[in-house]
Protein backbone atom coordinates (compact mmCIF):
# COMPACT_ATOMS: atom_id res chain seq x y z
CA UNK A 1 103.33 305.55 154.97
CA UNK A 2 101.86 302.38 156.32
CA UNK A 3 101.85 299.24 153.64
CA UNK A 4 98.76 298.23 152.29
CA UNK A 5 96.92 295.20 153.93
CA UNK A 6 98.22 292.23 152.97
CA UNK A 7 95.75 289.94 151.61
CA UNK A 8 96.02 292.48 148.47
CA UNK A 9 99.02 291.27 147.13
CA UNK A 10 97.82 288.21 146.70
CA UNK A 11 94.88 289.32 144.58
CA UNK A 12 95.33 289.66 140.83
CA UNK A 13 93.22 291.37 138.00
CA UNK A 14 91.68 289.95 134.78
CA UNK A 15 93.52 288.83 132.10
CA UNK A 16 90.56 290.46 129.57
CA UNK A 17 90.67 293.27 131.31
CA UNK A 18 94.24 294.13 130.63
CA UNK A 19 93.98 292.91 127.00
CA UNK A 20 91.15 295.11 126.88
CA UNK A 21 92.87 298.14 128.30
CA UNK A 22 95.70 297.85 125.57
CA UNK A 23 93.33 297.65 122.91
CA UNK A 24 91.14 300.68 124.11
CA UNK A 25 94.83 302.70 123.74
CA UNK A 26 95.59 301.16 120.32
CA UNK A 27 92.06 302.34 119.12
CA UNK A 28 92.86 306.03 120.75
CA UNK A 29 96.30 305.51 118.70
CA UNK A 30 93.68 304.94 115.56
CA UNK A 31 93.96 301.48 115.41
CA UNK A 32 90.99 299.28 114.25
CA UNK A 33 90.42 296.33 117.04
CA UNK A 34 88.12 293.26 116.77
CA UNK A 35 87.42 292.51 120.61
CA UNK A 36 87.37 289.56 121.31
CA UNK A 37 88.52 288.93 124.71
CA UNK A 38 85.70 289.73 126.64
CA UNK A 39 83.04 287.68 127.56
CA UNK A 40 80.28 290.04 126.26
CA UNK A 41 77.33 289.09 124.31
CA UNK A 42 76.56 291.41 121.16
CA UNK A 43 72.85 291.46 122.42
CA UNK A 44 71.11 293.66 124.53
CA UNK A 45 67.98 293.21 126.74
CA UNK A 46 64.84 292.15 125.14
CA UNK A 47 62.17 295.54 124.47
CA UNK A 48 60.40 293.94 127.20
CA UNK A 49 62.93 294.11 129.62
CA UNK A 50 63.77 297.62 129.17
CA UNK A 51 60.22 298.66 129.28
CA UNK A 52 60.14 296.83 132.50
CA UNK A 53 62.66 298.61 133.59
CA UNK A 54 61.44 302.63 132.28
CA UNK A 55 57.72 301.65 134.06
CA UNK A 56 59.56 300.79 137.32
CA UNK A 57 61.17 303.77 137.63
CA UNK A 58 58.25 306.16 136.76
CA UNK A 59 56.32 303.67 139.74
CA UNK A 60 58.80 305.20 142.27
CA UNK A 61 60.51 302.03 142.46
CA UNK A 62 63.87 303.80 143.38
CA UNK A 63 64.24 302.94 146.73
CA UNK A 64 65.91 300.87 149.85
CA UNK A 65 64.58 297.41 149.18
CA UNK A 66 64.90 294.30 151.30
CA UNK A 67 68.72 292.99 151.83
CA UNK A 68 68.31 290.23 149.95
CA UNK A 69 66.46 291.44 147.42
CA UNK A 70 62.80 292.08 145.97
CA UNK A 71 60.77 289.08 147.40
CA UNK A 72 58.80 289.10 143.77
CA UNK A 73 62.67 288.70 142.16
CA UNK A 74 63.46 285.96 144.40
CA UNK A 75 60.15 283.82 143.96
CA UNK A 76 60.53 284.71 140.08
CA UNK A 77 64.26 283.29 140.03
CA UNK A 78 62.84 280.25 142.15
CA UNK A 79 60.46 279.38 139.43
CA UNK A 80 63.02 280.08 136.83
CA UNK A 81 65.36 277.46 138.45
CA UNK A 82 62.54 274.77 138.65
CA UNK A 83 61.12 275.41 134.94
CA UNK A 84 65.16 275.59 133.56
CA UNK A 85 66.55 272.93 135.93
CA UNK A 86 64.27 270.90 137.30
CA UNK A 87 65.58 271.96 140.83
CA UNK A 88 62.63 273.37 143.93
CA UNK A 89 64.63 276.33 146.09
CA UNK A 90 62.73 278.29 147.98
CA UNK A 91 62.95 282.05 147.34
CA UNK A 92 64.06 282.15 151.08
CA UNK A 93 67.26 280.72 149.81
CA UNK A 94 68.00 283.17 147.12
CA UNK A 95 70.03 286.28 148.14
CA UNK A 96 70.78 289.22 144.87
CA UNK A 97 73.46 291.19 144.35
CA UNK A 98 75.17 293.66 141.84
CA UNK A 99 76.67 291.20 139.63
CA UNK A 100 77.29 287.50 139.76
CA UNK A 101 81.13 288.07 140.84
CA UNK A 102 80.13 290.35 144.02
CA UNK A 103 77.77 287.40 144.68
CA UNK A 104 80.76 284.46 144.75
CA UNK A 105 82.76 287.10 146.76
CA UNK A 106 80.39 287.32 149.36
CA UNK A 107 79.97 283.43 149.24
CA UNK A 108 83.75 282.97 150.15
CA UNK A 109 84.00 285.77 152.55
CA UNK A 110 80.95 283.70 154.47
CA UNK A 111 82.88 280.18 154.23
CA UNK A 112 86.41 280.47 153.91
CA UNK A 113 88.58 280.68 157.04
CA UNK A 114 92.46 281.34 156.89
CA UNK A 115 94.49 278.26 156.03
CA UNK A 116 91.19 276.42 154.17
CA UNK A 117 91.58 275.13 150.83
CA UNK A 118 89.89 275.76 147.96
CA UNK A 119 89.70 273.31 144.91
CA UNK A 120 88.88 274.90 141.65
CA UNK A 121 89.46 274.28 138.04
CA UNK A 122 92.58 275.13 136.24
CA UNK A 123 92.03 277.00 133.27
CA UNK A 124 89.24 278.79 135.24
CA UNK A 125 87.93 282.26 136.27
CA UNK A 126 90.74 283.95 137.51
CA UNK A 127 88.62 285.29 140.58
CA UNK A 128 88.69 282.18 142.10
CA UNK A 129 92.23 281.75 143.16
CA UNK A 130 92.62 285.74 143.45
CA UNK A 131 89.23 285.66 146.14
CA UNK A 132 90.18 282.59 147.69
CA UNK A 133 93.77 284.19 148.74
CA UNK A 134 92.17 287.57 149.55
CA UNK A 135 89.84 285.81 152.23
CA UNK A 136 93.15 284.07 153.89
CA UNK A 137 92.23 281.11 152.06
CA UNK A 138 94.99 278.42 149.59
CA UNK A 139 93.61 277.79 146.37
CA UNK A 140 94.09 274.24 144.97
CA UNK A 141 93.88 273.92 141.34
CA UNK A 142 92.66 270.11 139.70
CA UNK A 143 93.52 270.70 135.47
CA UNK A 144 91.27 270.53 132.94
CA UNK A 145 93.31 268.74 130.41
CA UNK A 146 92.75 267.79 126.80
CA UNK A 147 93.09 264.45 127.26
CA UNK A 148 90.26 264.13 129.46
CA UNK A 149 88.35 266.68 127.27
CA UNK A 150 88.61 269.05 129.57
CA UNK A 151 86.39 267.59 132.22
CA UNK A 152 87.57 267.00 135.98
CA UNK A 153 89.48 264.28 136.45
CA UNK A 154 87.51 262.37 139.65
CA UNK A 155 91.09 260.84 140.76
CA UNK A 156 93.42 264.09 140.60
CA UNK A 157 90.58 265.77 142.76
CA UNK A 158 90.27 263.23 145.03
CA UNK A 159 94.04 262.89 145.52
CA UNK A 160 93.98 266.76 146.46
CA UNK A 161 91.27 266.63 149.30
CA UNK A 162 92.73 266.98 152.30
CA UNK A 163 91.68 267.51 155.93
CA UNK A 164 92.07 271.72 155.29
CA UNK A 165 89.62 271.42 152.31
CA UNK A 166 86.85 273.11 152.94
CA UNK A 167 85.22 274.09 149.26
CA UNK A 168 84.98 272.57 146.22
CA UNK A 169 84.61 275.11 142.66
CA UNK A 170 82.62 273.91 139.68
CA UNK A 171 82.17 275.99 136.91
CA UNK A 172 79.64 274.35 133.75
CA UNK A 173 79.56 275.31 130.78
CA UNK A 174 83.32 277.01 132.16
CA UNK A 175 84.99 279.99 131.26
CA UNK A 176 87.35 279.88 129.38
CA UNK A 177 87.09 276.44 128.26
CA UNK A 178 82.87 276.01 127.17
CA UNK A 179 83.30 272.63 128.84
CA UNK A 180 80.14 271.36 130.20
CA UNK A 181 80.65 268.44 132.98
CA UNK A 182 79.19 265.23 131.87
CA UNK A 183 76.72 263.54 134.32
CA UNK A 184 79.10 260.94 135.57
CA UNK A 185 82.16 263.78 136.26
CA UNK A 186 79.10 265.57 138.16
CA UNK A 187 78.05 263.16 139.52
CA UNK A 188 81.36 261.68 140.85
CA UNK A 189 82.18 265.80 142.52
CA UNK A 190 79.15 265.30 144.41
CA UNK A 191 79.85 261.71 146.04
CA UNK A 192 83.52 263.62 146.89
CA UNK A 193 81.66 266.56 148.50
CA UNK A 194 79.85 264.24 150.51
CA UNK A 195 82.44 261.80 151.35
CA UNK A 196 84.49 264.53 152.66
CA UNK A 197 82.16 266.95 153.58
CA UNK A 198 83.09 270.20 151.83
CA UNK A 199 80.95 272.82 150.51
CA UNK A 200 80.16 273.32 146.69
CA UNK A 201 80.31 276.22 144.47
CA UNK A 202 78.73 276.08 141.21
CA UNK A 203 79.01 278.49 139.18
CA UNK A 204 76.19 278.44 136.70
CA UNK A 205 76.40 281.44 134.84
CA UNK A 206 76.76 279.71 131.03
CA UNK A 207 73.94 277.13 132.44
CA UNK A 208 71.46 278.71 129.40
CA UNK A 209 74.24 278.46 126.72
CA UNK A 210 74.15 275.22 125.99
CA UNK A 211 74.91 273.66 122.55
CA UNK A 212 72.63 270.19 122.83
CA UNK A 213 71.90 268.12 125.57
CA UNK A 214 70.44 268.87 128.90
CA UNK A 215 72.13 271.01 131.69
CA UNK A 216 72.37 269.51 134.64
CA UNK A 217 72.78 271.28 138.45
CA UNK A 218 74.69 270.75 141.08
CA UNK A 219 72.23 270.73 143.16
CA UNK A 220 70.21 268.12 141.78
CA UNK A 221 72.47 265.65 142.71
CA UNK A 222 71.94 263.52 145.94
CA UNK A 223 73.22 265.07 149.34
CA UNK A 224 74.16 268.60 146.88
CA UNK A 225 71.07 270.21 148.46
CA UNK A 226 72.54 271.28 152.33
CA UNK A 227 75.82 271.85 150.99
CA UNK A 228 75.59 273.56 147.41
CA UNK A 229 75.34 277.26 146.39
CA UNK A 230 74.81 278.01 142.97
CA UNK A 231 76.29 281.42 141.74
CA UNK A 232 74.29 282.57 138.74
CA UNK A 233 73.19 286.15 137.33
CA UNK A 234 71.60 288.16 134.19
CA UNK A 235 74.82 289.00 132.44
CA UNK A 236 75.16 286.43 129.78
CA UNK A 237 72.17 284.23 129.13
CA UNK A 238 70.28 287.46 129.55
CA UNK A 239 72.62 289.74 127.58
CA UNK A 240 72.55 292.36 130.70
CA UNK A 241 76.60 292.71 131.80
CA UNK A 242 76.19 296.09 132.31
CA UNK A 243 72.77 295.69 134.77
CA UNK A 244 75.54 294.16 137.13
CA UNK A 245 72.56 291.66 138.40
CA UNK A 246 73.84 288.17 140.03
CA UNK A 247 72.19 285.87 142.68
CA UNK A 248 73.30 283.06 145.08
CA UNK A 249 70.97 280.21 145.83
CA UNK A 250 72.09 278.95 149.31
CA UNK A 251 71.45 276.74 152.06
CA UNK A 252 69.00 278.09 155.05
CA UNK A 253 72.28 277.97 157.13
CA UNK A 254 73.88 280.06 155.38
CA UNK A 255 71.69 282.86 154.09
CA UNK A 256 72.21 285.12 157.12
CA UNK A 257 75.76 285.27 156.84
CA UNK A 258 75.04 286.12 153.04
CA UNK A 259 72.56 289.25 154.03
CA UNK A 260 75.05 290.27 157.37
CA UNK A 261 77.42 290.87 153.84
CA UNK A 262 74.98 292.38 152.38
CA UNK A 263 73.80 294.74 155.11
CA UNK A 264 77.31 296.09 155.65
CA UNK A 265 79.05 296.56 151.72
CA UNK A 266 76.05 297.49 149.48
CA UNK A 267 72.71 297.52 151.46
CA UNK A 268 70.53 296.64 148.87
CA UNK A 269 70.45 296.36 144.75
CA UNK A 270 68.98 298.55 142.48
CA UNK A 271 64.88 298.26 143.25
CA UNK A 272 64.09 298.99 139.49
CA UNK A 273 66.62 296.60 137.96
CA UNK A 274 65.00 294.00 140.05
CA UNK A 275 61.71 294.13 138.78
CA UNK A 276 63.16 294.87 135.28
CA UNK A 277 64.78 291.12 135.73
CA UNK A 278 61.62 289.73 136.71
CA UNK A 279 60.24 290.41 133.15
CA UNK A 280 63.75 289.11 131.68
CA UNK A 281 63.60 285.21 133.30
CA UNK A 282 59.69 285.23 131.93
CA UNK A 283 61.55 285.88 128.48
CA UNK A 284 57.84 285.91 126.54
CA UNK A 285 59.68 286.88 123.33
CA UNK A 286 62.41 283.97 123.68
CA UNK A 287 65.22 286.24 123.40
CA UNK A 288 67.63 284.05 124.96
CA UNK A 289 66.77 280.38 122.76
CA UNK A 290 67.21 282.91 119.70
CA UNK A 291 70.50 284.17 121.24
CA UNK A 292 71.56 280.83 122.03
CA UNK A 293 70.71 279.61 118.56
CA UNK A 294 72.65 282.48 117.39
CA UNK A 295 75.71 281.80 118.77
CA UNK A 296 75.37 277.90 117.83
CA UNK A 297 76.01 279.30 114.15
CA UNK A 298 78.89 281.42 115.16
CA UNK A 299 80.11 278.56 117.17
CA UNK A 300 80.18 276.33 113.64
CA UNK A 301 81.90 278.99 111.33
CA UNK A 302 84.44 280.29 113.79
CA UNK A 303 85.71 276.97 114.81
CA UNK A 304 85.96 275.89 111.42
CA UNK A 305 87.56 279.06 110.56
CA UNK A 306 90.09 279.15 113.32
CA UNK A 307 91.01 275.25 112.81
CA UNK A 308 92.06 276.66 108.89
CA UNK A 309 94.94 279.17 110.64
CA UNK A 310 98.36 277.32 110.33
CA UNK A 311 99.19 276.27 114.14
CA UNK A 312 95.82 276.52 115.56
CA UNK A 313 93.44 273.73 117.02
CA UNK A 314 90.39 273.98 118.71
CA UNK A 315 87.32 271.66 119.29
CA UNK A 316 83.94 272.94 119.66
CA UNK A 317 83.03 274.19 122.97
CA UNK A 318 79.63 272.49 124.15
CA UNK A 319 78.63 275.63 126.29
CA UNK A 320 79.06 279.35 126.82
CA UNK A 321 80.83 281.15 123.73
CA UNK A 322 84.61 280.58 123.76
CA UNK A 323 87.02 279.50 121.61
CA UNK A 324 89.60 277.66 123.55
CA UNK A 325 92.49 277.30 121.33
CA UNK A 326 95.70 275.17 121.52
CA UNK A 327 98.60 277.06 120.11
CA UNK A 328 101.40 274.79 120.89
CA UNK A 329 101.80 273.95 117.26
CA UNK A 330 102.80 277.74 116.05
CA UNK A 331 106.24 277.55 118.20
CA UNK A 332 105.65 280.63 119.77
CA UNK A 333 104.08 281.58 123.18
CA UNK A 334 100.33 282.43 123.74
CA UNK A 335 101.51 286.16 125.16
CA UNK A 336 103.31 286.31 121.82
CA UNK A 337 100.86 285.27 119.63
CA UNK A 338 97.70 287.38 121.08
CA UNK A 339 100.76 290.35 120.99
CA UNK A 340 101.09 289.50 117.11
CA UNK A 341 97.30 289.19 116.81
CA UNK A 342 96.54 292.98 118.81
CA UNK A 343 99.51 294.92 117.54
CA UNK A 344 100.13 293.37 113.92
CA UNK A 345 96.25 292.16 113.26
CA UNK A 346 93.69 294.18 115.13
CA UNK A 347 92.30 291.37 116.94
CA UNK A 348 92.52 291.22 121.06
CA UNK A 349 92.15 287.82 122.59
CA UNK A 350 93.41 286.21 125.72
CA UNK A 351 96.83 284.57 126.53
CA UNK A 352 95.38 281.12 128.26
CA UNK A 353 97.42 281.44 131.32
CA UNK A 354 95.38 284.42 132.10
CA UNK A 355 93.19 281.80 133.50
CA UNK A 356 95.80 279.35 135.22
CA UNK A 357 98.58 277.59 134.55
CA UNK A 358 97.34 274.98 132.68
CA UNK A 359 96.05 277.29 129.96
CA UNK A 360 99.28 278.25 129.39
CA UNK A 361 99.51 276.77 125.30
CA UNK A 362 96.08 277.99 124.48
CA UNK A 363 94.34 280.94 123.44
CA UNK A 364 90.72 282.27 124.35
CA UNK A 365 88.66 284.00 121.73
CA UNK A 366 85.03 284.97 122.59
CA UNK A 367 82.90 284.41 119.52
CA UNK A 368 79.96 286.78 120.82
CA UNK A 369 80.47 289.08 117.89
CA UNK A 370 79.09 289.23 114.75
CA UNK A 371 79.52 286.37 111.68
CA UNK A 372 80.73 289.20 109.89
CA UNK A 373 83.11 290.69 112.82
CA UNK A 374 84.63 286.79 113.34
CA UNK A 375 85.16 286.32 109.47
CA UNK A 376 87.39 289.21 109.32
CA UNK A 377 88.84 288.78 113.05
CA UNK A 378 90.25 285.33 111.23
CA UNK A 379 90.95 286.68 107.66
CA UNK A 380 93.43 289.63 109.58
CA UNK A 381 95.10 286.65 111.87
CA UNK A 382 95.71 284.66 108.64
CA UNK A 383 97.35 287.25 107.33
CA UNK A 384 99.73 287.55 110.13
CA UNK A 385 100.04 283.73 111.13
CA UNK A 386 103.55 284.16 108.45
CA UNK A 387 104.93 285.54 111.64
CA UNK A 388 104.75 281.43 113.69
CA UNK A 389 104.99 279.72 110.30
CA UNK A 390 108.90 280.94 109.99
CA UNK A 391 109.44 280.06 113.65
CA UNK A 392 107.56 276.66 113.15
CA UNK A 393 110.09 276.45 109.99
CA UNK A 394 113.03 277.02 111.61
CA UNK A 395 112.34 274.62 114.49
């Protein structure tokens, strides 16, 4: 039998998505779980939305649609950008797809060249070091240390540019971290991409969940606009994962290549999810500020719950809705503690070097479950945290 191509060994999976594997067989076994490793929101679509979506399909709207997408999405997602950012795209320059990760696939498939490097941060989204490698490209990881509170440090990424480096990976508010970039980092990645003339993902997914203070773009930054593509989509500050409904705002250049990618994986999206997402960026019945505001209270009693387990520390994220926690202090590995946690406690979170190296003493915990559902998810790891205390003890 002839091997496999070779760009997919260097692919991995999803840390969550193992985790969450493992606990779907533990609750076969009859095992009560708490899930809290994936990046889920416990909201659903406003009425709306769905209504949107039922009308659209009793229209006919079930059909081949333009490549790129449904000309009234793409002007709708242009105005949402300039009334939630401050940023004028054209609609020209936006190109859907099913789901925001297809959409930075397609984005590296149209850039990256064998041998280019690829900076992105480490913890991160483990999709960008697994797409950079299957497009022949080296990923180059800059840390996001706790030290620098987990922003970019301007000098480590500068010392990593070289003459191969073609993109540059931002990710704010970031998975798994909540970090959101401060306006100097930002604006210090964008006088890099400049100076050296690479290309800029930003990956803008949490932009909506956003604990005080203003988001900023990317693209708003001087000389961003011809070489920025934001990768956004519906899944989380529109509570629609399961829609699978992402978008790529590009430059002119670089739109064809985006629809040539289009035309020959998955020809067009869904026509009636498209106009169902229309109705979700007009949000008339603010369902995301109330889901936003939502998690802001979670955010305050499961960080102060968490920083009560014996070993645990973790500072309150300032986007998205992840607990990033530093385990170093319960003398045991992450993979042993979230083992502990699933097997012993119920509760599935993430090992941190699920999401790079640098993650490799911390834990992620995704607190977009109930008040109710995190209080217990902390009282059942309490009860188990005996199992580091003795090891802490005997160190």
């Amino acid at each position: 039998m002839r091997p496999l191509a070779s760009r997919m060994s260097g692919m991995s999976g999803e840390g969550a998505l193992s985790v969450f594997a493992h606990a779907r067989e533990l609750e076969r076994q009859g095992k009560s779980i708490i899930h809290l490793e994936l990046g889920e929101p416990d909201f659903h679509p406003a009425e709306s939305v769905k209504d949107s979506l039922k009308r659209a399909v009793d229209e006919g709207k079930d059909r081949y649609c333009p490549v790129a997408g449904v000309p009234a999405l793409r002007q709708a997602i242009a105005d949402y950008l300039h009334t939630t950012r401050n940023l004028n795209v054209s609609a020209d320059n936006v190109v859907i797809a099913p789901g925001c990760k297809l959409s930075l696939f397609m984005a590296m498939m149209a850039l990256v060249e064998p041998g280019d490097e690829v900076l992105y941060p480490d913890p991160g989204f483990p999709g960008y070091p697994s797409i950079t490698l299957g497009c022949g490209g080296v990923p180059v990881p800059f840390e996001l240390r706790e030290c620098h509170n987990l922003q970019p440090d301007l000098r480590e990424v500068q010392s990593k540019i070289t003459s191969r480096t073609r993109i540059l990976i931002t990710n704010s508010p970031g998975n798994p971290t909540g970090s959101v970039y401060t306006d100097d980092v930002q604006r210090g990645l964008a006088e890099l991409a400049v100076k050296h003339d690479l290309l800029v993902l930003s990956d803008e997914i949490y932009a909506r969940i956003i604990y005080g203070g203003q988001f900023i773009s990317m693209l708003s930054y001087p000389g961003m606009e011809e070489r920025t593509l934001i990768i956004d989509g519906f899944s989380k500050s529109f509570a629609m994962t399961g829609w699978r409904l992402g978008y790529t705002v590009a430059p002119p250049r670089i739109v064809p290549a985006l629809e040539m990618l289009a035309v020959n994986s998955y020809t067009c999206v869904a026509e009636f999810t498209q106009y169902a997402a229309i109705d979700a960026l007009k949000d008339r019945e603010g369902a995301t500020p109330r889901m936003v505001g939502e998690f802001a209270r979670r955010r305050e009693q499961f960080i102060r719950d968490l920083n009560a387990v014996p070993g645990f520390r973790c500072t309150a994220p300032d986007g998205a809705f992840y607990a990033w926690v530093n385990i170093l202090d319960t003398g045991i590995s992450a993979e042993e503690l979230c083992r502990i946690m699933l097997e012993d406690a119920g509760v599935a979170a993430i090992p941190g070097a699920a999401f790079g190296l640098a993650g490799s003493d911390f834990v992620r915990f995704s607190f977009a479950s109930s008040p109710a559902i995190l209080r217990e998810a902390v009282e059942r790891i309490s009860r188990v945290s005996a199992a580091w205390q003795k090891t802490t003890a005997v160190r």
